[in-house]
Protein backbone atom coordinates (compact mmCIF):
# COMPACT_ATOMS: atom_id res chain seq x y z
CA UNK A 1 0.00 0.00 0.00
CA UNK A 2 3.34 2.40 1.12
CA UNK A 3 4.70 1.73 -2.35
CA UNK A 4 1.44 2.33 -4.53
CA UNK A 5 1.07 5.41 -2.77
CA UNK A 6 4.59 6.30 -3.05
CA UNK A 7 4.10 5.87 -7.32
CA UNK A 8 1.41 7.67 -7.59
CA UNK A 9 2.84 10.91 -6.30
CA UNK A 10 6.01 10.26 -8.23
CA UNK A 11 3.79 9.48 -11.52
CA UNK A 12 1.69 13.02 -10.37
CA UNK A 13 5.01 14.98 -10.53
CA UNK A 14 4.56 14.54 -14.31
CA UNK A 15 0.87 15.62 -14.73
CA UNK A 16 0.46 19.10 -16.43
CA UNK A 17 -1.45 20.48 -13.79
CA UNK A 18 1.03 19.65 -11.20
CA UNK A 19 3.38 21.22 -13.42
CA UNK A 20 1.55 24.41 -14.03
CA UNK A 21 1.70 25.14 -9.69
CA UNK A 22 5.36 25.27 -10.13
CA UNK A 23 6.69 28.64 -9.64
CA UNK A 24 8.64 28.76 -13.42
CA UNK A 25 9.60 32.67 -14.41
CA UNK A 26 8.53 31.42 -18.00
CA UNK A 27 5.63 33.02 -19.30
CA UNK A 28 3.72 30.76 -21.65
CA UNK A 29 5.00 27.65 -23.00
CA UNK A 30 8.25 28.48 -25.34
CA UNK A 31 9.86 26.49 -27.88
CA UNK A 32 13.43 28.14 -28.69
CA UNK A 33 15.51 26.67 -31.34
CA UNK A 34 19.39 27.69 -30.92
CA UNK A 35 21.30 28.17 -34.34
CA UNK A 36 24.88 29.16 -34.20
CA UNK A 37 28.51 27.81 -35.29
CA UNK A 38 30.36 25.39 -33.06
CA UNK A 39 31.68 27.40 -30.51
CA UNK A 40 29.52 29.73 -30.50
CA UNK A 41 27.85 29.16 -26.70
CA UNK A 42 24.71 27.38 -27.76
CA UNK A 43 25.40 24.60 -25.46
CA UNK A 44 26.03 27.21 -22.20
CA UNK A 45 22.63 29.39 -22.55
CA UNK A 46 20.74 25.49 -22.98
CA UNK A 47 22.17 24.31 -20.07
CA UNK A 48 21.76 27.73 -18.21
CA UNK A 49 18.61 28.12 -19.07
CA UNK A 50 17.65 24.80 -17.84
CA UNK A 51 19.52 25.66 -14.91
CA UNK A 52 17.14 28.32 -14.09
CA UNK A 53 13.96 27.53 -15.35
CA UNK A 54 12.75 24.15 -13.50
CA UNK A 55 9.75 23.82 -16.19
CA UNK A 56 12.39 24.33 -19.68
CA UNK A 57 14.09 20.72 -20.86
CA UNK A 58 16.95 21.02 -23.04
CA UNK A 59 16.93 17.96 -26.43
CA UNK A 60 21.13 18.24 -27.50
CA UNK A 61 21.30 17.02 -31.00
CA UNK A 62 24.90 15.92 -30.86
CA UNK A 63 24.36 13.66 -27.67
CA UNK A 64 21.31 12.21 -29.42
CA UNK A 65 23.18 11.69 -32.79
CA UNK A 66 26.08 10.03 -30.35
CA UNK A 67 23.87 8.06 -28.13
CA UNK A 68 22.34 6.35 -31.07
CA UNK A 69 25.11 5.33 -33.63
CA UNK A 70 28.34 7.12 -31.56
CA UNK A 71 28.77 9.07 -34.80
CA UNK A 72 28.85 12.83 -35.51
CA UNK A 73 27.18 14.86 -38.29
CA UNK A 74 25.93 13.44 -40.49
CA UNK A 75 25.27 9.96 -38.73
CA UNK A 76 23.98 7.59 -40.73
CA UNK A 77 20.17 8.17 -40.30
CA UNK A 78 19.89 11.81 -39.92
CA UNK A 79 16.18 11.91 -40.16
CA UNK A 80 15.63 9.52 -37.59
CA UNK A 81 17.74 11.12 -35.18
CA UNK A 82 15.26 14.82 -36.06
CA UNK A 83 12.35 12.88 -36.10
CA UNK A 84 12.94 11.34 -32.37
CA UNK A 85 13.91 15.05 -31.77
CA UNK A 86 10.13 16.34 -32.29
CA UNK A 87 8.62 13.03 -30.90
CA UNK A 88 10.55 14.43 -27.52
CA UNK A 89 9.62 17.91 -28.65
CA UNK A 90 5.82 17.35 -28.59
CA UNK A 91 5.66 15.43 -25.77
CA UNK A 92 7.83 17.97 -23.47
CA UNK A 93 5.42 20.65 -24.54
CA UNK A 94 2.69 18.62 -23.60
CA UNK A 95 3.40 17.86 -20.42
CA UNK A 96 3.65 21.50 -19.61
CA UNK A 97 7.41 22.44 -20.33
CA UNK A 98 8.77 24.86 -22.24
CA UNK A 99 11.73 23.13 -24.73
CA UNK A 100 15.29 24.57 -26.14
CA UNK A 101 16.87 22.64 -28.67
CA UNK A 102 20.52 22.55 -28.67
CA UNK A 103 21.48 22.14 -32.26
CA UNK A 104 23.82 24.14 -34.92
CA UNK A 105 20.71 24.43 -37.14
CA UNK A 106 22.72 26.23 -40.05
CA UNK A 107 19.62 26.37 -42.65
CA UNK A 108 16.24 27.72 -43.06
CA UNK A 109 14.70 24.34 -43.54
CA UNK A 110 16.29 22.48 -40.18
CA UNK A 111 15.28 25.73 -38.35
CA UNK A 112 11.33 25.71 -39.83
CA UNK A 113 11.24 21.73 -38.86
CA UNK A 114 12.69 21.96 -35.57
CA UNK A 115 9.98 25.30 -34.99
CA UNK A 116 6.87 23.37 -35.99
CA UNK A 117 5.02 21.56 -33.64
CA UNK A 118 1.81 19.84 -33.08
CA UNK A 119 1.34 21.51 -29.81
CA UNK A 120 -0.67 24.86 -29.49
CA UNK A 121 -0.54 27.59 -28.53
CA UNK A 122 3.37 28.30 -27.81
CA UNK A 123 5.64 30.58 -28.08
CA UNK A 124 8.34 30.01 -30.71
CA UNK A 125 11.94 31.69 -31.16
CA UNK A 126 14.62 31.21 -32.46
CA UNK A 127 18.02 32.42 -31.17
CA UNK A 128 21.11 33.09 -33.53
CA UNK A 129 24.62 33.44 -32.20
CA UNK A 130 26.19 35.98 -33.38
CA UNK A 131 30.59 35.98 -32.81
CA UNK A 132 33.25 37.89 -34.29
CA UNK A 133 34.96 34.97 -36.99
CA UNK A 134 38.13 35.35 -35.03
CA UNK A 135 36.40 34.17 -31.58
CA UNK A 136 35.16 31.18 -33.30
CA UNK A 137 38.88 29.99 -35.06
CA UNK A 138 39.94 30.43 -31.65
CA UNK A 139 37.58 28.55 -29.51
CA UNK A 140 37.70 25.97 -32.45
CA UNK A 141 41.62 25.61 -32.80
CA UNK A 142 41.48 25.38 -28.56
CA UNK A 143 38.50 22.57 -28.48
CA UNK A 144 39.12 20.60 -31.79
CA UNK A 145 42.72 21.35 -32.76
CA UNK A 146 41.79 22.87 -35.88
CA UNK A 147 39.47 25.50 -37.71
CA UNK A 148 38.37 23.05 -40.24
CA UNK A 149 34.89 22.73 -38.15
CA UNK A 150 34.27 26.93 -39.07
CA UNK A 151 34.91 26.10 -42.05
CA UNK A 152 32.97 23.20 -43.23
CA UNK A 153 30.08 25.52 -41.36
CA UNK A 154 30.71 28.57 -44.16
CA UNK A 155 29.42 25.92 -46.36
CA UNK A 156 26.09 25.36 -44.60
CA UNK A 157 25.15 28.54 -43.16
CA UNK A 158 22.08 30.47 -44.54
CA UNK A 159 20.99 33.80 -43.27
CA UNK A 160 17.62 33.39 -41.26
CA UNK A 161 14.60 34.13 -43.65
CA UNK A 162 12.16 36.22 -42.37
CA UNK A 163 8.27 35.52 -41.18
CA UNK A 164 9.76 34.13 -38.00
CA UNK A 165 11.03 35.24 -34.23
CA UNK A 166 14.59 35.72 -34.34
CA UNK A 167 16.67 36.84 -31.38
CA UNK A 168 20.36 37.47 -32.07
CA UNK A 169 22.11 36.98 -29.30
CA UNK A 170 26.17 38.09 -28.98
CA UNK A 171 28.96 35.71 -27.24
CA UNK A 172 31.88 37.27 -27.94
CA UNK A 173 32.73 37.51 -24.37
CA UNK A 174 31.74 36.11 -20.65
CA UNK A 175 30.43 39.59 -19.98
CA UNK A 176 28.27 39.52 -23.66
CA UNK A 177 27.22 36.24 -22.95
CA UNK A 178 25.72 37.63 -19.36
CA UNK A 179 24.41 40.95 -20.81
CA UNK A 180 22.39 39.00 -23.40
CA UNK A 181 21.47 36.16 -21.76
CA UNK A 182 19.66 39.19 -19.57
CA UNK A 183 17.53 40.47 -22.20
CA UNK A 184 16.63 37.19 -23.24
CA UNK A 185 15.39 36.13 -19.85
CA UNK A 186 13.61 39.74 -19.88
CA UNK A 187 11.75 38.32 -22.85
CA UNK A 188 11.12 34.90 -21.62
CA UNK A 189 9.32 36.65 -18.44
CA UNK A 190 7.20 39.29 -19.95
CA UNK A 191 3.54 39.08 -20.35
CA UNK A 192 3.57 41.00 -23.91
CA UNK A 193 5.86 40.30 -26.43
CA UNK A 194 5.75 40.30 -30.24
CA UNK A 195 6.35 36.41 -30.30
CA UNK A 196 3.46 35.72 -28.83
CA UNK A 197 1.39 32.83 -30.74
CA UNK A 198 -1.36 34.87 -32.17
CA UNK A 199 1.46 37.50 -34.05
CA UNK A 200 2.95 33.62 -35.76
CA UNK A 201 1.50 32.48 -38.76
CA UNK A 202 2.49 29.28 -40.99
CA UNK A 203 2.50 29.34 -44.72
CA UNK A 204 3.02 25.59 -44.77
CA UNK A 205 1.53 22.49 -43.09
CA UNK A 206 3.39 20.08 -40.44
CA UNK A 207 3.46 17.31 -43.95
CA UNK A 208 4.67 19.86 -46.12
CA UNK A 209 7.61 20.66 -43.56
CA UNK A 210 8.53 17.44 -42.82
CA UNK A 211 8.07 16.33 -46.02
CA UNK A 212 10.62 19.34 -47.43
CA UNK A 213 12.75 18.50 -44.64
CA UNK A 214 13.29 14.52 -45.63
CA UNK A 215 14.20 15.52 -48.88
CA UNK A 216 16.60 18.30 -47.91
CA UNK A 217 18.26 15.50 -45.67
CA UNK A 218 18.53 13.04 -48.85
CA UNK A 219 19.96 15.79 -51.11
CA UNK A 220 22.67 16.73 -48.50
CA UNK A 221 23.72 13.32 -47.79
CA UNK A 222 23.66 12.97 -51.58
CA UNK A 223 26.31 16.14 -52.06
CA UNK A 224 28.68 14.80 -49.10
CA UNK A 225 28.76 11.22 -50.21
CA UNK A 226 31.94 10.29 -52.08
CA UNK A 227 31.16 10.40 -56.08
């Protein structure tokens, strides 16, 4: 009897409305998408931002891409590894928390896919690191040995379209880092804010983005296979 009891108020620590009497910060349910170049701090504002919001989970790409098939980008199944990604997207957001997604997310199409969800409303952003060229050689030549990583990122990198939230956030320093990791907490805790759900509107269905997205996949893996 102890131990059925005991479950069920470890099984009610995952309901919603348990959830929702949390004291969070967070206003609304978000769904932030990081995009930057390796090196560029996406990994510290997840992680701090999970630090201080008990209601936000973090999904890393790379340690799902690793846990899988121990392989970097591209692994061998890249769409699997993006479609378990929303599976744990969706069912974060509805269970009541807010999500950031820890990935590079260099073009418009990853960053649209990653941004749609089945779950309404929400809140969705996406956050672009912006550093100096010469801050990411050197965090690259410290962490990897080499800059080849910045480069093979040149490559990939598109320019955010617009008809989405974007908030650029600078990490050329510790004391950047803090200044805008300020303002984007500011945003995260205000009541009015132009990211709100009902200023967001989609020009394409959930399909139609997944569906673009599984053939951007096969045309990319087509370009980096060997000829």
């Amino acid at each position: 009897m102890g131990n059925k009891l005991c479950c069920g108020k470890a099984l009610d620590l995952f309901q919603p409305k348990y959830l929702r009497g949390l004291q969070t910060g967070l206003k609304g349910l978000w769904l932030i998408v990081l995009s930057g170049y390796p090196g560029s701090g996406k990994t510290m504002l997840a992680r701090r931002l999970v630090a201080d919001y008990p209601l936000l989970a973090r999904i890393g790409v790379d340690e799902l891409r690793e846990m899988f098939f121990n392989e970097a980008y591209p692994c061998r199944d890249e769409f699997l590894v993006y479609s378990m990604i929303a599976e744990m997207r969706d069912l974060l957001l509805k269970k009541g928390y807010s999500v950031v997604i820890d990935s590079t997310a260099p073009d418009n199409v990853t960053r649209e896919f990653l941004l749609t969800s089945k779950v309404s409303p929400i809140n969705s952003l996406l956050v672009v690191f912006t550093v100096d060229r010469e801050v990411l050689v050197e965090r690259s030549l410290e962490r990897f040995g080499t800059s080849s990583p910045i480069n093979a990122y040149d490559k990939r990198w598109e320019n955010p379209k617009g008809g989405i939230a974007i908030f650029k956030f600078k990490s050329n320093t510790h004391e950047e880092f803090e200044a805008y990791y300020a303002r984007l907490r500011e945003l995260l805790e205000s009541e009015t804010h132009p990211f709100k759900p009902e200023f967001q509107q989609r020009l394409l269905t959930l399909n139609e983005i997944r569906s673009a997205f599984r053939e951007f996949l096969r045309k990319r893996l087509k370009q980096s296979s060997p000829a």
